[in-house]
Structure formats: C-alpha cells, structure tokens
Protein backbone atom coordinates (compact mmCIF):
# COMPACT_ATOMS: atom_id res chain seq x y z
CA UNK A 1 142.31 66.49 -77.22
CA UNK A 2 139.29 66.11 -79.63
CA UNK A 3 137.90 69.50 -81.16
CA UNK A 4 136.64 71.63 -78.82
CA UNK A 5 133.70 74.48 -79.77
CA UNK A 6 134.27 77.13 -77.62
CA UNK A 7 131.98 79.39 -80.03
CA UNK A 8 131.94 81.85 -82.99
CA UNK A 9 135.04 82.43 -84.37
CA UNK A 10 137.62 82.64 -86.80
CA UNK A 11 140.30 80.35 -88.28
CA UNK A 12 143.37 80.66 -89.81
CA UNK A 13 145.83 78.23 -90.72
CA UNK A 14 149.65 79.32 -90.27
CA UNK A 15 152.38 76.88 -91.58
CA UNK A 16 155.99 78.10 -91.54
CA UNK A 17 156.22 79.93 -95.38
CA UNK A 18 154.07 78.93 -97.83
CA UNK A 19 151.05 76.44 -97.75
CA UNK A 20 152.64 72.78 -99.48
CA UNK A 21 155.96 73.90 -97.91
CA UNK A 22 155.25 72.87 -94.57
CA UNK A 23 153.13 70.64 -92.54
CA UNK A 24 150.86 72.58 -90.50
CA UNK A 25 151.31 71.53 -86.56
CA UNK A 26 147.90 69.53 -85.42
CA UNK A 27 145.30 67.44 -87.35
CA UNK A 28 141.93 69.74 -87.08
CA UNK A 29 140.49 67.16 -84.94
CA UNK A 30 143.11 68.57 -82.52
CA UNK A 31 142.85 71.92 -82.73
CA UNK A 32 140.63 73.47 -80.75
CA UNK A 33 138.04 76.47 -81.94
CA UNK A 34 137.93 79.17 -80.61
CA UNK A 35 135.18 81.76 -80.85
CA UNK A 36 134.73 85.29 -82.62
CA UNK A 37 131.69 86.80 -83.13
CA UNK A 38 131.01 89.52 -85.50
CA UNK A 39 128.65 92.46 -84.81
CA UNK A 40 125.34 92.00 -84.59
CA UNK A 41 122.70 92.55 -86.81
CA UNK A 42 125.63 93.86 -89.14
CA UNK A 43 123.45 93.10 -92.22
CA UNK A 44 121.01 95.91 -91.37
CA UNK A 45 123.17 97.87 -90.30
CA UNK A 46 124.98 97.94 -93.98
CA UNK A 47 121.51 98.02 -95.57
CA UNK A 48 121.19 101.22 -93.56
CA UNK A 49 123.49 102.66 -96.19
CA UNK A 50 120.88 102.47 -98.97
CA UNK A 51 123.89 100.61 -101.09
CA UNK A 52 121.85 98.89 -103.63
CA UNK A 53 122.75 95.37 -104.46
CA UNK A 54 125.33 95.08 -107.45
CA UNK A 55 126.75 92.96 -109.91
CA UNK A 56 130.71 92.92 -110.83
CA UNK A 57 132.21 94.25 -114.31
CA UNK A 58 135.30 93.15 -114.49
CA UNK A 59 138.25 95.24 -116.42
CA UNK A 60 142.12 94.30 -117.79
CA UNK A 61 143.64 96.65 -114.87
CA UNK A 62 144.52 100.23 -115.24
CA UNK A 63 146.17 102.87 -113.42
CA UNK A 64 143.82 105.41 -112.26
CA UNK A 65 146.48 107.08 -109.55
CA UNK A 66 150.32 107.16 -108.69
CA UNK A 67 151.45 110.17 -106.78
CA UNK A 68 155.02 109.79 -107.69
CA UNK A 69 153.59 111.49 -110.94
CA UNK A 70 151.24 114.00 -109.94
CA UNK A 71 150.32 115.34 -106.34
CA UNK A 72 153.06 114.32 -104.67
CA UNK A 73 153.50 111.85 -101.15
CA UNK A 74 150.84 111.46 -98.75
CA UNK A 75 151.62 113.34 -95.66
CA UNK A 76 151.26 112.23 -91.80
CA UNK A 77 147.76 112.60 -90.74
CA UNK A 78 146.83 112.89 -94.89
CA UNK A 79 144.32 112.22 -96.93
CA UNK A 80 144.47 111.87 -100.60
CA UNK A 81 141.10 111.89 -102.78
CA UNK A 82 140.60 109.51 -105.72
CA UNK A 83 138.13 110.66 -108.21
CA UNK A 84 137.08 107.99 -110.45
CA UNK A 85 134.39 109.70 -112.42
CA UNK A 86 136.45 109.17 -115.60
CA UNK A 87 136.66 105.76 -115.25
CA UNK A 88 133.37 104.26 -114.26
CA UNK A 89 130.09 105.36 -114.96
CA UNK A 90 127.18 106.93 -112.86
CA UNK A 91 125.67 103.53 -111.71
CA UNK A 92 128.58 102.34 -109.79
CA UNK A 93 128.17 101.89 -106.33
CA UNK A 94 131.64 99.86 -105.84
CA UNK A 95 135.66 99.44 -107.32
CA UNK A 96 138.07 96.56 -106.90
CA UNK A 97 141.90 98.09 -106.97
CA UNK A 98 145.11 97.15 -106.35
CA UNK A 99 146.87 100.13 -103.50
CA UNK A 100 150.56 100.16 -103.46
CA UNK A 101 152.44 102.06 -101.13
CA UNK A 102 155.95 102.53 -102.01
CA UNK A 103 158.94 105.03 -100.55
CA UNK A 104 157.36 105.60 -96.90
CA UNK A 105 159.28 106.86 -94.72
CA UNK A 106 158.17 105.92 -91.33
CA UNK A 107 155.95 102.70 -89.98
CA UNK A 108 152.33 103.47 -90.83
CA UNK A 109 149.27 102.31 -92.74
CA UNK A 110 146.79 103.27 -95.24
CA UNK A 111 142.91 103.64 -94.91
CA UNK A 112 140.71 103.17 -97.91
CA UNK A 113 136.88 104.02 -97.82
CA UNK A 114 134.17 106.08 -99.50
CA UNK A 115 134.73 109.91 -99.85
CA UNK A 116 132.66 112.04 -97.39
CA UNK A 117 131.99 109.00 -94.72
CA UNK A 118 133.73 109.48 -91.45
CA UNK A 119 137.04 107.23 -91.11
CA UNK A 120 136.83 103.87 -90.28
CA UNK A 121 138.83 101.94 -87.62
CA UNK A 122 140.11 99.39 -90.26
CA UNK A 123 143.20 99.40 -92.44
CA UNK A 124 143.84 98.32 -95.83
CA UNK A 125 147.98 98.64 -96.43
CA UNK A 126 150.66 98.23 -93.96
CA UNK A 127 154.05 99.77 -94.47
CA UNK A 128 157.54 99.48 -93.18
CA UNK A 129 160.12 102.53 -93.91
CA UNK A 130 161.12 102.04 -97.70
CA UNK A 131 158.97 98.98 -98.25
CA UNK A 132 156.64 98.48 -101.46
CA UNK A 133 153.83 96.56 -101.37
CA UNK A 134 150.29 96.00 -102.42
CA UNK A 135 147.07 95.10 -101.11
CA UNK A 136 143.77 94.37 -103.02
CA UNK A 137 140.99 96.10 -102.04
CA UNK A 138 136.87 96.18 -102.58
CA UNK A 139 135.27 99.74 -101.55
CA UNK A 140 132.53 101.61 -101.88
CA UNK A 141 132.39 104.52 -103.66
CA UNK A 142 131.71 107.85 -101.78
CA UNK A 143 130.28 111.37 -103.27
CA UNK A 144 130.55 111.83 -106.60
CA UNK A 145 132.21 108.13 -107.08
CA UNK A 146 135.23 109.23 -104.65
CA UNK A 147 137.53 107.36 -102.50
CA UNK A 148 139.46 109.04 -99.42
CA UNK A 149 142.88 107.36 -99.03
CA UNK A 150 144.13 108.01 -95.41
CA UNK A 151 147.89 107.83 -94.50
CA UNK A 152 149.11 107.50 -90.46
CA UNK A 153 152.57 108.44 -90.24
CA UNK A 154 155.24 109.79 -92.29
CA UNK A 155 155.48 110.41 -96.01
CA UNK A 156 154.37 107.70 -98.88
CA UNK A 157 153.41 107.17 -102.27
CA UNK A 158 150.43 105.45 -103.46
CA UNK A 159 149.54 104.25 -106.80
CA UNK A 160 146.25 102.38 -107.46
CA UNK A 161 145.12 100.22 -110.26
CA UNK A 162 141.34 99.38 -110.96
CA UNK A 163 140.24 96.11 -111.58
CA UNK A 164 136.54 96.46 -111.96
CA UNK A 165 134.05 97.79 -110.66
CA UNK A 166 130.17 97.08 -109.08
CA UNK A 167 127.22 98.53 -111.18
CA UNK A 168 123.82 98.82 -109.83
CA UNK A 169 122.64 97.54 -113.57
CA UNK A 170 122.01 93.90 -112.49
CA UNK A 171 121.50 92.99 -115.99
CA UNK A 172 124.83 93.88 -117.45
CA UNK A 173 127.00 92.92 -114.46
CA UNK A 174 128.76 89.47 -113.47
CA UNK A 175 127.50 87.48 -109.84
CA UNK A 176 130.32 85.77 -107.81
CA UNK A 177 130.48 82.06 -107.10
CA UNK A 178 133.03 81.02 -104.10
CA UNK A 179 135.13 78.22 -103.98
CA UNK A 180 137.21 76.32 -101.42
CA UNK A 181 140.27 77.81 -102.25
CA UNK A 182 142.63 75.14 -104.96
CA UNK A 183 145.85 75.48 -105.79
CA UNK A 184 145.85 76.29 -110.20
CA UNK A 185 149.45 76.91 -110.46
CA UNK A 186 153.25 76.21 -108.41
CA UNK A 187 155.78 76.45 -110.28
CA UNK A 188 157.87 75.17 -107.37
CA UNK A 189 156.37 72.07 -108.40
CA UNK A 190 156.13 72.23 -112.20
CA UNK A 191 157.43 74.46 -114.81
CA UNK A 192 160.30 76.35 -112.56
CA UNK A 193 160.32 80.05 -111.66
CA UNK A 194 159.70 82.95 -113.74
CA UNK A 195 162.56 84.77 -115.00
CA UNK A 196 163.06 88.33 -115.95
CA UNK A 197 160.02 89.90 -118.46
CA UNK A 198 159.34 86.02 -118.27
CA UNK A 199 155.31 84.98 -118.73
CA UNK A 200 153.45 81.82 -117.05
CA UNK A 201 150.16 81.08 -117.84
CA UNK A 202 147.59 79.90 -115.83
CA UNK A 203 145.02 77.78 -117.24
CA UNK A 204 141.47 77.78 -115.33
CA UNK A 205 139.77 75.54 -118.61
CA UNK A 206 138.14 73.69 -115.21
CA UNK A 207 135.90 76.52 -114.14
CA UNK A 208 132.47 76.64 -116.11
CA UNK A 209 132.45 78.34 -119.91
CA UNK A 210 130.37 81.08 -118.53
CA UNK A 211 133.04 82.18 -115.85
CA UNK A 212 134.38 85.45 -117.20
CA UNK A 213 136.99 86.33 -114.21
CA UNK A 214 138.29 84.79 -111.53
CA UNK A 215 139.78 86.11 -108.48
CA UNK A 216 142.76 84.35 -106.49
CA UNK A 217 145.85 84.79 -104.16
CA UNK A 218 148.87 85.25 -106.22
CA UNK A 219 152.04 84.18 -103.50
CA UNK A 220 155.39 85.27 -105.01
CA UNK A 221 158.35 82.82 -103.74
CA UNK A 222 162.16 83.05 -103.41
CA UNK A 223 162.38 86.39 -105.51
CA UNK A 224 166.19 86.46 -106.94
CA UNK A 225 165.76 90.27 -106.77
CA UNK A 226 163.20 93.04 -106.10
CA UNK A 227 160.54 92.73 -108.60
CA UNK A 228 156.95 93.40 -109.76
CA UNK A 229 154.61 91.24 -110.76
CA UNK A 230 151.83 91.38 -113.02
CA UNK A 231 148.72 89.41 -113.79
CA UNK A 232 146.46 90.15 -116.66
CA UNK A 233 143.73 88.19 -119.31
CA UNK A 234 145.89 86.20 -121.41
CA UNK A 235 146.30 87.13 -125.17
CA UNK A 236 146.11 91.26 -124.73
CA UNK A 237 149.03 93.75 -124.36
CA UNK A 238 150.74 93.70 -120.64
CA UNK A 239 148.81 96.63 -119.13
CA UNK A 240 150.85 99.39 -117.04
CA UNK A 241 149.71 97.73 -113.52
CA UNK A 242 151.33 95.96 -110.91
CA UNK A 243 149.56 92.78 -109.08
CA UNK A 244 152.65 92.19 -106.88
CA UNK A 245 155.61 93.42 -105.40
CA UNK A 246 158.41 91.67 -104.02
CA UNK A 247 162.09 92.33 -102.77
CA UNK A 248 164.90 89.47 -102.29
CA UNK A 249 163.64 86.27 -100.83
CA UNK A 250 160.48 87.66 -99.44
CA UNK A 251 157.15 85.35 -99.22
CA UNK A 252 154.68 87.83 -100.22
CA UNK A 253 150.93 87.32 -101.03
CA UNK A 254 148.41 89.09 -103.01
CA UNK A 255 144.46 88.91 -103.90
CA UNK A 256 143.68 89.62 -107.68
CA UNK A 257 141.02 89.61 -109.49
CA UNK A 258 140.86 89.54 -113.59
CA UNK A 259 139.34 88.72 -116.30
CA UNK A 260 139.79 85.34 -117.88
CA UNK A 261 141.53 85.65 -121.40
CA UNK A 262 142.44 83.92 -124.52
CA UNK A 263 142.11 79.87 -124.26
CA UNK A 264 140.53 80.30 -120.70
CA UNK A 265 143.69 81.80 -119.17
CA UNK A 266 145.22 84.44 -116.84
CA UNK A 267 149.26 85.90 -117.59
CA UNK A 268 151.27 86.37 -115.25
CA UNK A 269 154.50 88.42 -115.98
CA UNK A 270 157.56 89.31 -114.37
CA UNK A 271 159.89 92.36 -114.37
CA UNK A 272 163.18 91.06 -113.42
CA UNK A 273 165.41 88.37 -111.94
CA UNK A 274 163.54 84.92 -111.25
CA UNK A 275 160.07 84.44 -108.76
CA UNK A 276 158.03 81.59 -108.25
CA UNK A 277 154.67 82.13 -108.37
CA UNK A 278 151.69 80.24 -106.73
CA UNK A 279 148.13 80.65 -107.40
CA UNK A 280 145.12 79.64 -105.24
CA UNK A 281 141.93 80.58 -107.06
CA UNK A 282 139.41 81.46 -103.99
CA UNK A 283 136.00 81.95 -106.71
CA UNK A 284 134.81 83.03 -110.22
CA UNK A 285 132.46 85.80 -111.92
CA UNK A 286 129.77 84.03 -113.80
CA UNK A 287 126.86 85.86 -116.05
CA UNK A 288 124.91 83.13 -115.37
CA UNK A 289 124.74 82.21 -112.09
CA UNK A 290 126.27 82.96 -108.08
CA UNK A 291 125.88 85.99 -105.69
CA UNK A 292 125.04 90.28 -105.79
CA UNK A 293 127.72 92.11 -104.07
CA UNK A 294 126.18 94.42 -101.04
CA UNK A 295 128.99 97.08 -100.40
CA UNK A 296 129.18 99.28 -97.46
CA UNK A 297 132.03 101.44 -95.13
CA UNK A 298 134.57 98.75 -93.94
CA UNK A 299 133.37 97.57 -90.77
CA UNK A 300 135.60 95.47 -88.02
CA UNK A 301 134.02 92.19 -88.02
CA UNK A 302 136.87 90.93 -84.66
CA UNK A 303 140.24 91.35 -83.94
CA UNK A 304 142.20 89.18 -81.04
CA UNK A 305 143.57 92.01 -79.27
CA UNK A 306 140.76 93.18 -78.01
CA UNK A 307 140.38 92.68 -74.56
CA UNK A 308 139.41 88.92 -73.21
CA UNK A 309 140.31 87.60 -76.59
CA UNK A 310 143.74 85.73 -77.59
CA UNK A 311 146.00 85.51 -80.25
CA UNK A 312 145.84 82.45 -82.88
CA UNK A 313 147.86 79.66 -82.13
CA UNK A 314 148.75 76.52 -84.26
CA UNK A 315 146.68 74.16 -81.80
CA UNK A 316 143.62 76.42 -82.40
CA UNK A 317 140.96 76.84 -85.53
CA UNK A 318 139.31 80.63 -85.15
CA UNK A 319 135.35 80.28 -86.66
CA UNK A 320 134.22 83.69 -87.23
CA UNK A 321 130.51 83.86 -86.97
CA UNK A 322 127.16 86.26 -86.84
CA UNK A 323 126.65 86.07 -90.86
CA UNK A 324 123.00 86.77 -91.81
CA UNK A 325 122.14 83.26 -93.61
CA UNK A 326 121.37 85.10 -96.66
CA UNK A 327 125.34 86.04 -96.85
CA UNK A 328 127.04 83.25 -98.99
CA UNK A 329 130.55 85.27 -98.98
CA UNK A 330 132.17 88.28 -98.25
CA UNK A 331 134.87 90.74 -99.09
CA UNK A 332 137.23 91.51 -96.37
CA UNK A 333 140.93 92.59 -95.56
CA UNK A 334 142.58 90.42 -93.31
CA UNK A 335 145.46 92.04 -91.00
CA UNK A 336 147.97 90.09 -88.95
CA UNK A 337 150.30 91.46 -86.41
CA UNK A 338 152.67 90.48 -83.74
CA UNK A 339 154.03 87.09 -84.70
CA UNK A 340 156.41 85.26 -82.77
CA UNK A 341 157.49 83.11 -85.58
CA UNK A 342 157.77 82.94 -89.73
CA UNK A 343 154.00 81.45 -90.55
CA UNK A 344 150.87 81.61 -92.89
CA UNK A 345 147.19 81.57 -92.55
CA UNK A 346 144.69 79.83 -94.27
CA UNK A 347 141.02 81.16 -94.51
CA UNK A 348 138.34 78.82 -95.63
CA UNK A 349 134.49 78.72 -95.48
CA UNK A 350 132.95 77.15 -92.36
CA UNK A 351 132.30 73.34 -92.57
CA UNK A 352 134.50 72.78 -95.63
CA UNK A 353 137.73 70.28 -95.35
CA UNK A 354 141.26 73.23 -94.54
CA UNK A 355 142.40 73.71 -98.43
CA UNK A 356 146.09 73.52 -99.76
CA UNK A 357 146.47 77.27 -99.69
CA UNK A 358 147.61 80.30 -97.84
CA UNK A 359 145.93 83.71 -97.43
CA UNK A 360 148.84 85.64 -95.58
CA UNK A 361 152.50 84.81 -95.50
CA UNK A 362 154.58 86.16 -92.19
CA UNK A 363 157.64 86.74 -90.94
CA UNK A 364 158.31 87.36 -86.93
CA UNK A 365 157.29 90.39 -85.78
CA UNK A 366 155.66 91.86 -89.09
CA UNK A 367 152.73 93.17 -89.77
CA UNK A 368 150.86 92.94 -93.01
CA UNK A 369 147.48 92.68 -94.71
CA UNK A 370 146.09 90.65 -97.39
CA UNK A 371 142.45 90.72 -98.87
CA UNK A 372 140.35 87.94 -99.12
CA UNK A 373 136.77 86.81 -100.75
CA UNK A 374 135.41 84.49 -98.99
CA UNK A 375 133.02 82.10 -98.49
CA UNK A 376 130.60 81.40 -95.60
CA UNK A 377 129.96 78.05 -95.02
CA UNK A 378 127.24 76.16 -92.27
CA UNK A 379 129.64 74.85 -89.50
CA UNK A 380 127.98 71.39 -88.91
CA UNK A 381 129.67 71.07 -85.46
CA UNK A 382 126.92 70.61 -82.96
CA UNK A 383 128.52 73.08 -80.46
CA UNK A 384 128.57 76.00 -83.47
CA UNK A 385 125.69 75.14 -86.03
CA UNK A 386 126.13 78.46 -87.44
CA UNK A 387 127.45 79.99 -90.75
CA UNK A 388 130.92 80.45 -89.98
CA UNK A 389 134.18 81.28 -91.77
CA UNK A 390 137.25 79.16 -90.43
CA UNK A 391 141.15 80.75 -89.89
CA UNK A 392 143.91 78.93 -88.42
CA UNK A 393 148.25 79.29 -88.13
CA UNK A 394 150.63 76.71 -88.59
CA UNK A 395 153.61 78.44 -86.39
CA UNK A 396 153.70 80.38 -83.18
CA UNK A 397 151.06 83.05 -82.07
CA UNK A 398 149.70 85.71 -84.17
CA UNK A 399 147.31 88.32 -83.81
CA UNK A 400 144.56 88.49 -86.41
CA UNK A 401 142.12 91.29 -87.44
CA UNK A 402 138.81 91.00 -90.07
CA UNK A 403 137.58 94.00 -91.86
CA UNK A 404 134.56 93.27 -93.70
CA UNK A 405 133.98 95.80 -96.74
CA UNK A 406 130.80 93.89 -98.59
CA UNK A 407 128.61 90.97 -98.40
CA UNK A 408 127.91 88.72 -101.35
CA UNK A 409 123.67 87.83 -100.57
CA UNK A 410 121.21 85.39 -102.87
C-alpha cells in the first residue's frame, strides 16, 4: 500500500543489528505513518520555567562522580545528589554527561533531572542485574547547579562524566546546527576493528572551520571482550572518562558529544580486546551560526503503550509532532522496550530522506535507552504538513518512548 498519514507521530527505523548490516523490511513509500502527538502548547509550558535561552561550552570530558569511590551504591527508592558547583560556573543553566550504571543488582532504572523539582515520569538509564552501561544525557541544572539522580530497584553504582555545559552568556557560548544523521566512520568497512588501548580517528575536516564540537552516536560492534570505550578531541591526553561500555558481542549504542581536536578530529580509544566502532554524526557546535538551547524538567513527549496507541512495527514510520515552529531540534532520551525480535531504530528529522544510521540497537526482550539530538523537520506530506520528527524499526514490534529534556529555538 502507498504511505498512509494517519497523523502526528514518530518514526523509527529498526533493521536487525546495526544500520548497513541489514536491509530494513519496506521501502518508506510502504510503510505506513502512524501518528504521535506531543503535548500541547509544551513550549510555554517549558518557558514557564524562566530557563533562559543558552548557548553550549563544550569540555574534553571529566569525571565529576563515581560512587564506587565515595558514597557508596544507590539504594532502592534512592536518590543521589550531584553538586556541580566546582565545575561550572554561576551562569549555567544546563550540563551534558555521560551516566553509567554499573554492578546493579536487580532490574531497574535511573532518573536524572534538576535538584529540588519534583520527579519526572521519564528515565534516562536502564539496567539489567550486573550490566554496565551508559547513556548520554542533557539536564537542567536544579538549586544551587544540582542534579538529583533517582534509582528504582536494588543497589547500583553510578559514575558520571561532564561533557559541557549551557551558559546563559550568549556571547561566549557555541549554537547547535543539526544534521541528517551520516555515517563518518565503520571500521567494519575500512580500517578493521580496534584492538586493545588501540586509537581510531575520526576525521570531520567536512563540517565548516568554525564547528568546534560535534555530537554523534558512537555504536560499538562485535566486542572480543568486555570493554570501555572512549572518545575524546584528538591530540590531548586520554581523559579518565568512559563514552561506551560493552561486554562480548553486544551491539551497543551511545550519544557523545566533544570537542573537535587536532587536524579537525575526534579519538576514539579502546581498553581491551578488539571492537568495531561506527560513528553517525547527528549535528555540530558552531560560534558562528545555528540554534540556543531552551532547557527544562524532562517532559514525556509519547510513548506507545499508552492506551489506544501501538507498538512500532517494520511496515510503519512513527512522525512525532506538536513542535512550536520556532523549535529547529531537540534533546531527548529515547527508550525502547518489549521487542519481539533483535532490531534498531533510526530517528531522523521530518521530511528528510531515512539516513544510513541507527539510534538504538536491540536485542528481544530488552530494554534500553539511548539519547538523541535531533532535528525537526516540515513533513511535506499533505495529510501531516507539520514539523515532525520521523522513527521507524526494521524487525518485529517494539515499544518506543520520547523524553524531551530541551528545545533548540532561532
């Protein structure tokens, strides 16, 4: 059947591991959309907040928490406070970090938002007993530049590294510009996998001269053994951070952001056996030109299953709509759950051609979360005509949820 607009929704592309690995299932033209509308009016109800608009300052990362050190696991029903006084100064409003959870000891997940704001409904981290792994994440700050970290069930650790942070100061900060996601590095297809405290470089020479970071999902690959990945500006000392974390032959995705380094490039180094690594740059910090960031308390923009909605199929394209025209991209966790087969999703901006990349890599029956920045393109379908953000699956059903944390606005 020919596209179908049913409305405002999301898509996400699934294909069985990795995006370039498999096919996906239908031609778009085939797949029919199915609609998700955000809340309404959502842009006024952030600038309720008082947030000021911001501009990004982007840092090599650094660990500002790891509780296997100091303070101990994060107990059921716990919250952990993250002071980060020390680390950025009194105009920020906003921090990009990378949240591990490591050693937990029952099924549970991790909450991330400003200190002194009541919990939200949304997630950030999703854990399986013993796992490790990381999850970007874009927050505001609370009182006194806080952060509450909230843990479900069980015991965990958490360690954090900041990547930048949002200033109020528009004249010293960076603006984002989004980008239909392109692959910049596979070394399934060139160069061969990364072996132990081996580095690859990734050369982004093709964005502008005045980009000065670049954010993108880092996929590790067929991981010989567990491992940790780290990405950092090239030609400076490997920082004490972690961008990635991977056991045996998991499929495991990542959002970073850093700053660009020496000859235009990002490292990326890893700790032991051999990984391949995949990079699909999603946008770039410019001082010249793009978008202020507009960050509020995470707020659930849809999730399938609610009641009278469905879960994503590969014969369906989700458009998620309701964006205040002003919005050209946003900041967001995306959280998939229940699969009924090994998949990925793709997440691209409304209107724009699906991209060679993946966003969220699955395996039946897990759950897991990835962030994403994202653009918000004008769906030119005559059915939609809205600004709309696209998410489809390449494999079985899967149930999808989109926590928007900030808006980028002209």
């Amino acid at each position: 059947m020919g596209l179908r607009r049913v409305g405002a929704v999301v898509a996400v592309v699934a294909a069985a591991l990795l995006a370039g690995v498999t096919n996906v299932s239908a031609a778009p033209e085939d797949r029919e959309l199915v609609p998700m509308e955000g809340p309404q009016s959502a842009l006024r109800t952030a600038a309720d907040t008082q947030t000021p608009i911001s501009t990004f300052i982007p840092m090599a990362p650094v660990r500002v928490l790891d509780t296997r050190n100091a303070g101990g696991a994060v107990g059921p029903n716990g919250t952990r406070t993250l002071d980060l006084q020390g680390h950025t100064p009194a105009d920020a409003v906003a921090v990009v970090l990378n949240l591990t959870g490591t050693q937990p000891t029952a099924n549970t997940f991790i909450s991330v938002f400003p200190a002194g704001d009541a919990r939200p409904t949304s997630s950030t981290l999703n854990l399986s007993p013993g796992q490790t792994r990381a999850n970007a994440v874009t927050v505001a700050l609370g009182l006194d530049r806080k952060l509450s970290l909230f843990n479900l069930a069980g015991n965990t650790h958490l360690v954090a590294d900041l990547a930048g942070y949002y200033t109020q100061n528009t004249e010293t900060g960076t603006l984002f510009n989004t980008d239909p996601p392109s692959r910049a590095l596979d070394t399934r297809e060139e160069g061969g996998p990364v072996g132990p405290n081996g580095v690859v470089n990734v050369d982004l020479s093709y964005l502008p001269e005045h980009a000065t970071a670049v954010t993108f999902n880092l996929t590790g690959v067929d991981a010989t053994t567990s491992t940790v990945v780290t990405a950092y500006p090239a030609g400076v000392a490997r920082p004490l951070a972690s961008s990635l974390n991977l056991s045996a032959n998991e499929i495991v995705p990542n959002q970073v952001t850093v700053p660009i380094g020496e000859d235009r490039q990002v490292s990326l180094h890893n700790l032991f056996g051999n990984v391949h690594l995949v990079v699909d740059v999603s946008g770039y910090y410019s001082t010249i030109t793009g978008s202020f960031f507009f960050a509020f308390t995470p707020l659930r923009w849809f999730d399938t299953r609610d009641s009278g909605n469905r879960p994503l199929n590969p014969n369906t394209i989700i458009a998620a709509t309701g964006w205040d025209p002003e919005v050209t991209a946003v900041a967001a966790n995306l959280t998939a759950t229940n699969p009924s087969a090994p998949q990925f999703l793709t997440v691209w901006p409304g209107g724009g051609t699906q991209p060679n990349a993946s966003n969220l890599n699955l395996v039946a029956g897990q759950t897991a979360a990835n962030a994403v920045n994202v653009g918000v393109g004008l769906e030119t379908d005559p059915e939609v005509n809205d600004y709309s953000i696209n998410f489809t699956t390449n494999a079985g059903t899967v149930d999808v949820i989109f926590d928007v944390t900030g808006f980028f606005v002209n």
